[in-house]
Structure formats: structure tokens, C-alpha cells
Protein backbone atom coordinates (compact mmCIF):
# COMPACT_ATOMS: atom_id res chain seq x y z
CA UNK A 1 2.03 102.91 -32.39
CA UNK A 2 5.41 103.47 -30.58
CA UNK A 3 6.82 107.10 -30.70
CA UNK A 4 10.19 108.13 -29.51
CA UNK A 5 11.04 112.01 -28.35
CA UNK A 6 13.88 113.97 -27.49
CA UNK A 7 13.15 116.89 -25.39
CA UNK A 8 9.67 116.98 -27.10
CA UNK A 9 10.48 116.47 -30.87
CA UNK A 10 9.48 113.25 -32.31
CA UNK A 11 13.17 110.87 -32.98
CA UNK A 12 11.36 107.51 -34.02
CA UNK A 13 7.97 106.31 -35.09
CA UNK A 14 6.65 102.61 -35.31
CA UNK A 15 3.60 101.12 -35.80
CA UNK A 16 2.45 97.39 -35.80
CA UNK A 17 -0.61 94.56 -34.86
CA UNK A 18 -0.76 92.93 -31.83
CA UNK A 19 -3.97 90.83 -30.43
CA UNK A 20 -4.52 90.01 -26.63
CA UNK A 21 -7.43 88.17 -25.78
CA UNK A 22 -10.26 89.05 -23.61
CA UNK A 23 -9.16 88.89 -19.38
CA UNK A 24 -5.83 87.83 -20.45
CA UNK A 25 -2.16 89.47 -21.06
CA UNK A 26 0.74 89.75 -23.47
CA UNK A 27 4.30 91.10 -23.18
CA UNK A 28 5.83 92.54 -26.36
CA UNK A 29 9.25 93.64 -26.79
CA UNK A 30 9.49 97.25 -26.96
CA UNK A 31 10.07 98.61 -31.05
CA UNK A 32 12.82 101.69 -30.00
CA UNK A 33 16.03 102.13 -28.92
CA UNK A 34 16.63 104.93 -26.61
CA UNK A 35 19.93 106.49 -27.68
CA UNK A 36 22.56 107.19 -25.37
CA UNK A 37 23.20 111.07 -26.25
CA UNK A 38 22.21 113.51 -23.55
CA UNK A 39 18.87 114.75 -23.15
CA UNK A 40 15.23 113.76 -22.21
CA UNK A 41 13.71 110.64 -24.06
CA UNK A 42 10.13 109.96 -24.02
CA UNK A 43 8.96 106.65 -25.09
CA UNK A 44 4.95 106.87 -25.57
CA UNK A 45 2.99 103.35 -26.78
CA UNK A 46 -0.62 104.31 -27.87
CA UNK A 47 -3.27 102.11 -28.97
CA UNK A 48 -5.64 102.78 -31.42
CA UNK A 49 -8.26 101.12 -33.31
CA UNK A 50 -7.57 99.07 -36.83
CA UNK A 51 -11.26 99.69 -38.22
CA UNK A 52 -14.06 102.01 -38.18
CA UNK A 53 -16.53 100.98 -35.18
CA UNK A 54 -19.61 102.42 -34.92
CA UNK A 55 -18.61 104.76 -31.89
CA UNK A 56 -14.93 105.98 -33.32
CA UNK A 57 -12.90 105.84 -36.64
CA UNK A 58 -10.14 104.06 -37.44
CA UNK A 59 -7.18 105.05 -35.72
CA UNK A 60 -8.77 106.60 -33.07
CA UNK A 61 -6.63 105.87 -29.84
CA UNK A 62 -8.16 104.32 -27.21
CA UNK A 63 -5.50 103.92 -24.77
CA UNK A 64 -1.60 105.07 -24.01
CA UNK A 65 1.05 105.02 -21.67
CA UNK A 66 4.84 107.05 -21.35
CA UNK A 67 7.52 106.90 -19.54
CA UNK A 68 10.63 109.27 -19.93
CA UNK A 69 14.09 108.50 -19.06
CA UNK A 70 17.03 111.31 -18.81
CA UNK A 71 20.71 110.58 -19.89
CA UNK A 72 22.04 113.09 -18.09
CA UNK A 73 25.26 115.61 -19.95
CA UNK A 74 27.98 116.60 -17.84
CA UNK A 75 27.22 120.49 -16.39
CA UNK A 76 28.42 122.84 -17.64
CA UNK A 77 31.33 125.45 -15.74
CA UNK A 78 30.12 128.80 -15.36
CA UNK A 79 32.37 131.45 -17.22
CA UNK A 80 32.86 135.14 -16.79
CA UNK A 81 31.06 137.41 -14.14
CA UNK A 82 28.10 140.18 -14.78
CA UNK A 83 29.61 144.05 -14.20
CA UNK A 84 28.27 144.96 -11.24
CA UNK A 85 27.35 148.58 -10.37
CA UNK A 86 27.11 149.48 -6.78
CA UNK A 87 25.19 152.91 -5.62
CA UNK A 88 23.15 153.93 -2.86
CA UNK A 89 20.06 153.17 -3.75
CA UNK A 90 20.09 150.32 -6.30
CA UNK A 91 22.70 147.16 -7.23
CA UNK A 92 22.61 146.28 -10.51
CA UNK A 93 24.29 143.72 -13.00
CA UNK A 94 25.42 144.23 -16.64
CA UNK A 95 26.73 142.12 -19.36
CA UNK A 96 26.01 141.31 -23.37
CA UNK A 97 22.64 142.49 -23.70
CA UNK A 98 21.05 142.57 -20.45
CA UNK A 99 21.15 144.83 -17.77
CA UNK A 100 19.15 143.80 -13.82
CA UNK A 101 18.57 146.08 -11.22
CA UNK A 102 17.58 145.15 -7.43
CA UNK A 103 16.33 148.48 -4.76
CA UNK A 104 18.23 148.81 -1.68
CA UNK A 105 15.50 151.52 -0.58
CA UNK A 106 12.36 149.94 -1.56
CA UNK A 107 13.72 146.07 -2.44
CA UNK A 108 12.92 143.61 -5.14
CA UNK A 109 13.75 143.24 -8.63
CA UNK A 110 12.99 146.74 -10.52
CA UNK A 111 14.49 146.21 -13.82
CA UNK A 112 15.43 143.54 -16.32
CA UNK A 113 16.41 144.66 -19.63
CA UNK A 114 17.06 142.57 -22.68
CA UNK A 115 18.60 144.43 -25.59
CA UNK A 116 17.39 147.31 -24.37
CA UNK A 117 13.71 146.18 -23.71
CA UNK A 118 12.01 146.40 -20.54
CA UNK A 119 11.32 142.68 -19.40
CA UNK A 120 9.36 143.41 -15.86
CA UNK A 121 6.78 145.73 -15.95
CA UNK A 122 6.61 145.61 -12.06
CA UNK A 123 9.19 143.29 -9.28
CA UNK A 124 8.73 139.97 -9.24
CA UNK A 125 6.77 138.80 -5.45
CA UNK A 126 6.37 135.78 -3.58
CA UNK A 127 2.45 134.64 -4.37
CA UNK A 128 0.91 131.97 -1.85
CA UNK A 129 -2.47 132.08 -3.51
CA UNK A 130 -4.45 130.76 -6.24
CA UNK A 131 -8.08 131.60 -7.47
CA UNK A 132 -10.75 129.80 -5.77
CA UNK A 133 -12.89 126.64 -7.43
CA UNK A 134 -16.67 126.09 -7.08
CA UNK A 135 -15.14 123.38 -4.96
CA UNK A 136 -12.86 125.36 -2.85
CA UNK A 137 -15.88 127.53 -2.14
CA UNK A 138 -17.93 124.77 -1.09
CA UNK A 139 -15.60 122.71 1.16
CA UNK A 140 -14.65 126.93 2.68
CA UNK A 141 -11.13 126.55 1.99
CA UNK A 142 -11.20 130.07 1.96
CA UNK A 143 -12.38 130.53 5.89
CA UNK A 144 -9.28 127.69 6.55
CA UNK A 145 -6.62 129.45 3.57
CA UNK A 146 -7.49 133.00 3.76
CA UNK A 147 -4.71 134.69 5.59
CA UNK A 148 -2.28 133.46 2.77
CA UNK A 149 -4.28 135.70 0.33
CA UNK A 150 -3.03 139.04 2.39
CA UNK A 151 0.53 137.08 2.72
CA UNK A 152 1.46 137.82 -0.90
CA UNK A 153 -0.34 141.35 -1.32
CA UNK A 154 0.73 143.07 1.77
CA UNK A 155 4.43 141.76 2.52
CA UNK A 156 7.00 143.96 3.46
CA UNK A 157 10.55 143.74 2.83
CA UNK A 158 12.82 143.34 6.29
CA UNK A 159 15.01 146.03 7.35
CA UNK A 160 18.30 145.45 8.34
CA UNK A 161 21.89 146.15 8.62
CA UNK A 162 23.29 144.36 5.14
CA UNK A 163 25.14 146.61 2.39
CA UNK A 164 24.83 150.07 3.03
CA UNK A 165 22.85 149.68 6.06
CA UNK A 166 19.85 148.76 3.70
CA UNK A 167 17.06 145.73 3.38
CA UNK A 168 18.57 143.33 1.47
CA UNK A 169 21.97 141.51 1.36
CA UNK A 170 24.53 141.45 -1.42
CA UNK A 171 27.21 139.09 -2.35
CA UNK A 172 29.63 138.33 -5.42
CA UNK A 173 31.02 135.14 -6.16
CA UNK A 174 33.39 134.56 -8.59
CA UNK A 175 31.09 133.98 -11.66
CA UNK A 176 27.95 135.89 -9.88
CA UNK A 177 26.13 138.83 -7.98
CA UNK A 178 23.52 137.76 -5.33
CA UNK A 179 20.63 139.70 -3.36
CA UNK A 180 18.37 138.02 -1.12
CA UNK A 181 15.67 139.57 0.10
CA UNK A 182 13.57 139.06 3.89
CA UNK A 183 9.96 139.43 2.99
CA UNK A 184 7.81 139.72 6.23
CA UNK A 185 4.06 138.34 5.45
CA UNK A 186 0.61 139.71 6.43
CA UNK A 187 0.53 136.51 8.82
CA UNK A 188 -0.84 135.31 12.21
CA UNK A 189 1.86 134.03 13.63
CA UNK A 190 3.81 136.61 11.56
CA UNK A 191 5.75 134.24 8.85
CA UNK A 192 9.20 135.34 7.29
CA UNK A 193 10.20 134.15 3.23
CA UNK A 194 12.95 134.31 1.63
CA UNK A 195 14.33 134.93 -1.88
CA UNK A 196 17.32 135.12 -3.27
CA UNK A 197 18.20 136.24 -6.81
CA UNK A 198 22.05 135.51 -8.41
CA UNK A 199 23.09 137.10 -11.46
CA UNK A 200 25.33 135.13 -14.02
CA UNK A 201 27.21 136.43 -17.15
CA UNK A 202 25.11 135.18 -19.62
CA UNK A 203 21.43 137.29 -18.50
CA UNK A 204 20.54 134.16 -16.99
CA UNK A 205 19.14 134.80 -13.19
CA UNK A 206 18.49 131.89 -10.94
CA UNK A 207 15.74 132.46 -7.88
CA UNK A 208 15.33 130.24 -5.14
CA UNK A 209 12.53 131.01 -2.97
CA UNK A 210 11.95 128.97 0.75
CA UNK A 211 9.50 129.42 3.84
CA UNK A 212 10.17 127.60 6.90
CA UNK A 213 6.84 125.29 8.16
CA UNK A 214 3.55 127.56 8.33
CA UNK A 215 1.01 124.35 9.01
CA UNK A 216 -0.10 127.36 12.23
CA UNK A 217 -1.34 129.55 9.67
CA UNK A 218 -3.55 127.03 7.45
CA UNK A 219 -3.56 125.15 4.51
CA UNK A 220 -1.35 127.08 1.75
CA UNK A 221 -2.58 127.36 -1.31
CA UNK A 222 0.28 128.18 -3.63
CA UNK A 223 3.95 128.53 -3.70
CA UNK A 224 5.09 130.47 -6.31
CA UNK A 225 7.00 133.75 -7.49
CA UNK A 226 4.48 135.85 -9.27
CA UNK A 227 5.98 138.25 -12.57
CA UNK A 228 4.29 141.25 -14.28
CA UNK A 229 4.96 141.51 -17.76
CA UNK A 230 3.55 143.81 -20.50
CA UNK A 231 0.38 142.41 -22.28
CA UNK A 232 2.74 142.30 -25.49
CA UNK A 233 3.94 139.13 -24.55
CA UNK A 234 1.02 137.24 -25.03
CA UNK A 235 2.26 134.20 -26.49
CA UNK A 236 2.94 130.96 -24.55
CA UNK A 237 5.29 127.94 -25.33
CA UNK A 238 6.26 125.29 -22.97
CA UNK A 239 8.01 121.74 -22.23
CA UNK A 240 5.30 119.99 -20.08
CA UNK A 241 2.48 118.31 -19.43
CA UNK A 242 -0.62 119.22 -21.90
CA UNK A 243 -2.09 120.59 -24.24
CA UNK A 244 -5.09 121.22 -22.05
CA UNK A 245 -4.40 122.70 -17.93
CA UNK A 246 -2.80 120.34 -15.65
CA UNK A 247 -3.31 120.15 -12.03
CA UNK A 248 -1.64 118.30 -8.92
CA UNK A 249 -4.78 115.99 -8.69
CA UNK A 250 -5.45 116.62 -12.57
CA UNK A 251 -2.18 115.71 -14.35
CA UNK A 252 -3.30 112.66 -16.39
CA UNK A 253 -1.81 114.85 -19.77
CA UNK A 254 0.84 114.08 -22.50
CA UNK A 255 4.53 115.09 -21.86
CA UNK A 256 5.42 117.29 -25.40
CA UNK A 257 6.00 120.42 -26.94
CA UNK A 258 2.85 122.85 -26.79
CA UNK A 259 1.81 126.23 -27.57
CA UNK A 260 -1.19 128.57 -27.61
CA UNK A 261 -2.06 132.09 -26.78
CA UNK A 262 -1.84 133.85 -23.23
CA UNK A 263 -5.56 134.38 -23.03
CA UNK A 264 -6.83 131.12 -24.52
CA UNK A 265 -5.16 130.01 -21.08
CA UNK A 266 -8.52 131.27 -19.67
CA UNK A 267 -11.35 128.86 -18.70
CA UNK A 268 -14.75 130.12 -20.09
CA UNK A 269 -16.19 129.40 -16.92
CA UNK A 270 -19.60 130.85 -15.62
CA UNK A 271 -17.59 132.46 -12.63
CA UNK A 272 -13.65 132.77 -13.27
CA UNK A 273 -11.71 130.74 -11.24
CA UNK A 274 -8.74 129.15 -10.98
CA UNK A 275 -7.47 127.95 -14.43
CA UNK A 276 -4.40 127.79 -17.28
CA UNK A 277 -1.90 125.85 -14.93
CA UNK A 278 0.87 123.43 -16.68
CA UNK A 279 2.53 120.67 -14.63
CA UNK A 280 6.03 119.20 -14.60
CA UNK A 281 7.22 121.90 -17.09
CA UNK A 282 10.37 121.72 -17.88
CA UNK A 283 11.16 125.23 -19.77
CA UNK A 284 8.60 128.14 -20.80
CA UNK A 285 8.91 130.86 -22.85
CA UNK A 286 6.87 134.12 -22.86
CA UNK A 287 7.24 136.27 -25.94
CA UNK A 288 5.38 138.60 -28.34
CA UNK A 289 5.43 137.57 -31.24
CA UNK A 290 8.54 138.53 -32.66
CA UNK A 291 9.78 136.02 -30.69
CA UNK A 292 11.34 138.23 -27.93
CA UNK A 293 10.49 137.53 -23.70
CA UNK A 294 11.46 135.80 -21.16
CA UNK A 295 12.42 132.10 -20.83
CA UNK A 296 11.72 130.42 -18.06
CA UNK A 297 14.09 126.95 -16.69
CA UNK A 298 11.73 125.30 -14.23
CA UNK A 299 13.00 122.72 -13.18
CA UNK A 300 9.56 120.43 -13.08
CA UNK A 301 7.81 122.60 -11.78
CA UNK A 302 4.11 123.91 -12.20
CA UNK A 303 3.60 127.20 -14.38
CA UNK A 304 0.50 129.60 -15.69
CA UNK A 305 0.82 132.46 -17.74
CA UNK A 306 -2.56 134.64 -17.63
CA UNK A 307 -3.85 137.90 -18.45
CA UNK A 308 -4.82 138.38 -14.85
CA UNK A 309 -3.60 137.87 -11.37
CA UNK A 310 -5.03 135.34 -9.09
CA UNK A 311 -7.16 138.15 -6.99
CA UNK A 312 -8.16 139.44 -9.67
CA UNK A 313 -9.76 136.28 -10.97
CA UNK A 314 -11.23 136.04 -7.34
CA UNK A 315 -13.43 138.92 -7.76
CA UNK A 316 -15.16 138.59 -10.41
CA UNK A 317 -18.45 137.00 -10.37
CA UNK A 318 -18.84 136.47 -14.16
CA UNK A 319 -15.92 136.73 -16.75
CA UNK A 320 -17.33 140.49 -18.16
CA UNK A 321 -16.29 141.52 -14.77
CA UNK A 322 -12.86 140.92 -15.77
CA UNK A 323 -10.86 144.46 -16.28
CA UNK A 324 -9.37 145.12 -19.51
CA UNK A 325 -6.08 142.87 -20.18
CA UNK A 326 -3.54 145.10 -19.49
CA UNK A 327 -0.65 142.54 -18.48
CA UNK A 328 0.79 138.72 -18.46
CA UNK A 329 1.11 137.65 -15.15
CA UNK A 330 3.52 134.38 -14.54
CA UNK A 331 3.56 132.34 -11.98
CA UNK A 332 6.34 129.54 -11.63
CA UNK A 333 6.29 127.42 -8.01
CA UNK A 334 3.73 124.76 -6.30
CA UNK A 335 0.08 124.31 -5.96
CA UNK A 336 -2.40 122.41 -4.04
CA UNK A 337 -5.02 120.40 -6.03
CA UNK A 338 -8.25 122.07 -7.12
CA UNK A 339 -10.91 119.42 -6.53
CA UNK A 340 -12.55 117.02 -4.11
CA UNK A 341 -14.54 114.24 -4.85
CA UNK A 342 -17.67 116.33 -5.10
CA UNK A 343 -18.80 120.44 -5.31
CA UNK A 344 -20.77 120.56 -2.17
CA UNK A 345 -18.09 120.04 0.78
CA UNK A 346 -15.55 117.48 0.03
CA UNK A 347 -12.00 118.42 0.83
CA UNK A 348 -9.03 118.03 -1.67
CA UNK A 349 -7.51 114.48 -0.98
CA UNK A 350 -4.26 114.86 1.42
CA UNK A 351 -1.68 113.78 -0.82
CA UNK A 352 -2.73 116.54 -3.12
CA UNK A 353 -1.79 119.80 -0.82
CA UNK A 354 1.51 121.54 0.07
CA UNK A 355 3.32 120.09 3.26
CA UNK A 356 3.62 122.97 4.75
CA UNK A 357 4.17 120.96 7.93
CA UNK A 358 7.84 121.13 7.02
CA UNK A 359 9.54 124.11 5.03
CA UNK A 360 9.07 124.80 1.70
CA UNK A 361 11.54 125.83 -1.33
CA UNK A 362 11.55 126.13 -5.34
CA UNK A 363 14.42 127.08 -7.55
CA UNK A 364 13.95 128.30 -11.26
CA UNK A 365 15.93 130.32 -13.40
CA UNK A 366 14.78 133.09 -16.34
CA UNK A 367 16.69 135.07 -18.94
CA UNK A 368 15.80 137.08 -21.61
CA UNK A 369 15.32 135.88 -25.32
């Protein structure tokens, strides 16, 4: 069966017979035409059995590949410019139902409002850690990894002479306000990040987060920006890889349209550990379900939406340890792989960590819906 998709939704659907015999090959000529309208177009060939067998029904599929091709739209101008308020202890941006608001005194993202409801139950963070596996704990990525776990908890935001004589540095462009902020990490040697938010008319905000090379400091086990949203949004939809969790060295998944519920994201695992992550997602949306969150342009990227952070995940020896769900926590950014070859020692293959030998960035964007 050959299936056609446009940013997820099924276009074009054909089936037909073909026979290749045993240690040989065939070529067939492929039944779609990709169209040349903009957008995403996934072209998936699956093969599936023609009778009942006495291991599978018919139909069952045995085998498929994908490939996806982009025909790329022109991009579209900006238009228009947030209000921006200026006062002495806060900068914040306005326009048609959405209001942000970034601390001079303390830093960070405090506020986003969509239509009047709170979107950010606490500032957005860099995170540079993920839960640890059975095989994490085995191979002691931990004793090698574990100053990144302080990195994210205990940063501090740099002090300095920008607006107002304040942390943080504010600009307007034409269609945009932008704060970046210095975070100073719980490192040895002490490493700087840096993250810059920009405001556009429409609600949308765009975040670009980069390091410069930390290899000194050990392996690093995430990348990310870490939100705290209210356990109301509970309800998970994304562009991406799945339906099940995808990983850097466990990506072998189905580009499509999927959706389930914040905590089924959750591994039932005798001890809770890492779990829930979705590669090469294109868009997410977090919502309640009326429909109303946060969605999420990624870019690509890797994304998890749980009811707990990763530390808290890391302390629990069995899942009734867990606290009560009080929160959606969101991570968008990078992660290494979770597995060796084995759960008593071996390492995570190379190609699957973070180069952290050279500096590291991710850019996403988020508005309200």
C-alpha cells in the first residue's frame, strides 16, 4: 500500500500486488504524485500480507519505508509591532490577546497571557538534564554528567549594566521587542548560556537558546528550555515521529499526526526514568481540553510533555514515590541517546550524544492558542 500525506493528513491512498522472488530484487514505479503546493509531503510504501498465515492475519504489515520531501512557500513578512511597556522592574509586550512580561529585577519570563489566561505557571529555564536509565546508571553516566544536573537548578541570571542598569538586555526592532538573558551555571569551569526571547505582533515568541563548547565539564545530557504549565493542560498533540517515545538512538517511528494524554506519556517502569520524548517534531500543542494552551513551532526538534520534571523522576525509586501531579512540564531542545548495547556498563554509542565539543544552539517559537 502507498499512502501520500500533507503535513500529516492522508492526500492519496493506493494499493496493489507485486511478487519478488526469494534473494532477488524488483524496481516498481512509484503509484503517487507529489503535488507541487507548499507544504510537507510524506510518501510511506508498506507491505503487508495478502492471506492469513499462521503467525499474522491478512493485512498485517510486515515491512515499510518513508521518505518526506518539503516544497517550500515563500516566508512570510512580519507586520505590525507588540506595544511595549517599559517600567522599572518589568518589560512587557501587548497586542490582540496576549500580553508577555520579562523581570529586570529577578529575570526570565514571568508572564504570558492568552485572552486573559495565565499560560506559565513559573519562567521558562534552560534544562541540561534528563532522567537517568537503568543503563545510564550502570555505565555511571551520572559520576561523568552530574554537574549538568545543578547547571539547570541553581543558575543565576548575570548582572550587568543593560536597560536600567539591570540583568538583562532589551531591544526593539521594527516588527519586535527582544530580551536576552546571561544565565551563569552551577559549573566547574563556571559555564555562561544564553537566551534570548523576541516578541512579535501576533503572540508568537521566538527563543533561541546557545552555550559555547562545555566538553571540560562532561558529557551533557540535554539541551533544552524547560516550561511549567498548570496540570489543566494535560492534553498532548504533535507533528512527529510516533505514536510510541522516540529517542536519538530509538527513532525507528512513523512521521504523522498523533495524540494522547499528558500522563499516558509516562513509562510504567519498575523505577521511573527517563521516558515520553518525541523526535523530529515539527509543531506541538499543549491544551486542556477546551482546546486552549500553548503551541509549540519546533523546528525538528525533540519534545516531552510530562507531569513531572526530570529530577523529579530521578528520585523516585518506584512510581508511588511520584508526588501528586500538580503541573505539565515541557521540554523542547536536544538529547543524548538513552541506551548502550547492554544494562551492565556499556556506554551510549558516540554518534548518539551532544557535541558539546563545539557550541550548542536551538531555536523554537510558542504562542498561545
Amino acid at each position: 500500500m502507498a499512502t501520500l500525506f500533507k503535513n500529516g493528513e492522508v492526500v492519496e491512498e493506493k494499493s496493489g500486488r507485486i511478487s519478488v522472488e526469494p534473494l532477488s530484487e524488483g524496481t516498481f514505479p512509484l503509484m503517487l504524485q507529489i503535488p507541487e503546493e507548499p507544504g510537507e509531503y510524506t510518501t510511506r510504501i508498506s507491505f503487508r500480507l495478502k492471506e492469513d498465515t499462521a503467525w499474522a492475519a491478512a493485512g498485517h504489515e510486515v515491512a515499510y519505508g518513508e521518505t518526506a520531501t518539503e516544497r517550500s512557500a515563500p516566508k512570510a513578512l512580519r507586520s505590525g509591532k507588540p506595544e511595549i511597556i517599559r517600567g522599572w522592574h518589568n518589560v512587557g509586550a501587548r497586542g490582540e490577546n496576549f500580553e508577555a512580561l520579562f523581570s529586570i529585577l529577578h529575570g526570565g519570563l514571568v508572564s504570558y497571557k492568552y485572552k486573559g489566561r495565565e499560560m506559565v505557571k513559573s519562567q521558562p529555564k534552560p534544562n541540561f538534564w534528563r532522567a537517568m536509565t537503568d543503563n545510564d546508571l550502570a555505565n555511571l553516566l551520572p559520576m561523568r554528567a552530574g554537574m549538568w544536573r545543578n547547571a539547570g537548578l541553581y543558575s543565576t541570571i548575570k548582572t550587568g549594566h543593560g536597560y536600567g542598569g539591570t540583568i538583562c538586555d532589551v531591544n526593539e526592532t521594527d516588527h519586535s521587542l527582544v530580551v536576552t538573558y546571561t544565565y551563569h551555571l552551577c559549573t566547574q569551569p563556571q559555564k555562561d548560556c544564553f537566551v534570548r526571547y523576541e516578541v512579535f505582533a501576533d503572540g508568537e515568541i521566538q527563543v533561541n537558546m546557545r552555550m559555547d563548547a562545555s566538553a571540560d565539564v562532561g558529557e551533557l545530557p540535554a539541551f533544552e528550555m524547560l516550561f511549567t504549565m498548570d496540570a489543566d493542560f494535560d492534553c498532548l498533540k504533535w507533528y512527529g515521529l510516533g505514536p510510541e517515545e522516540t529517542y536519538m538512538d530509538r527513532c525507528h517511528a512513523k512521521l504523522g499526526l498523533y495524540e494522547n494524554k499528558v500522563a499516558d506519556n509516562m513509562a510504567n517502569y519498575l523505577r521511573p526514568q527517563e521516558c515520553g520524548s518525541k523526535m523530529g517534531v515539527r509543531w506541538a500543542s499543549v491544551t486542556d481540553e477546551e482546546g486552549c494552551g500553548l503551541m509549540f513551532l519546533t523546528n525538528g526538534l525533540q519534545f516531552s510533555a510530562l507531569p513531572y520534571t526530570p529530577h523529579q523522576v530521578d528520585t523516585a525509586e518506584h512510581p508511588n514515590e511520584l508526588p501528586p501531579a500538580l503541573s505539565t512540564f515541557v521540554r523542547v531542545g536536544e538529547q543524548m541517546g538513552v541506551g548502550g548495547d547492554d544494562t551492565w556498563g556499556a556506554l551510549v554509542h558516540p554518534e548518539y550524544h551532544l557535541d558539546n565539543t563545539k557550541p550548542m544552539e536551538i531555536t523554537f517559537s510558542f504562542k498561545g492558542i
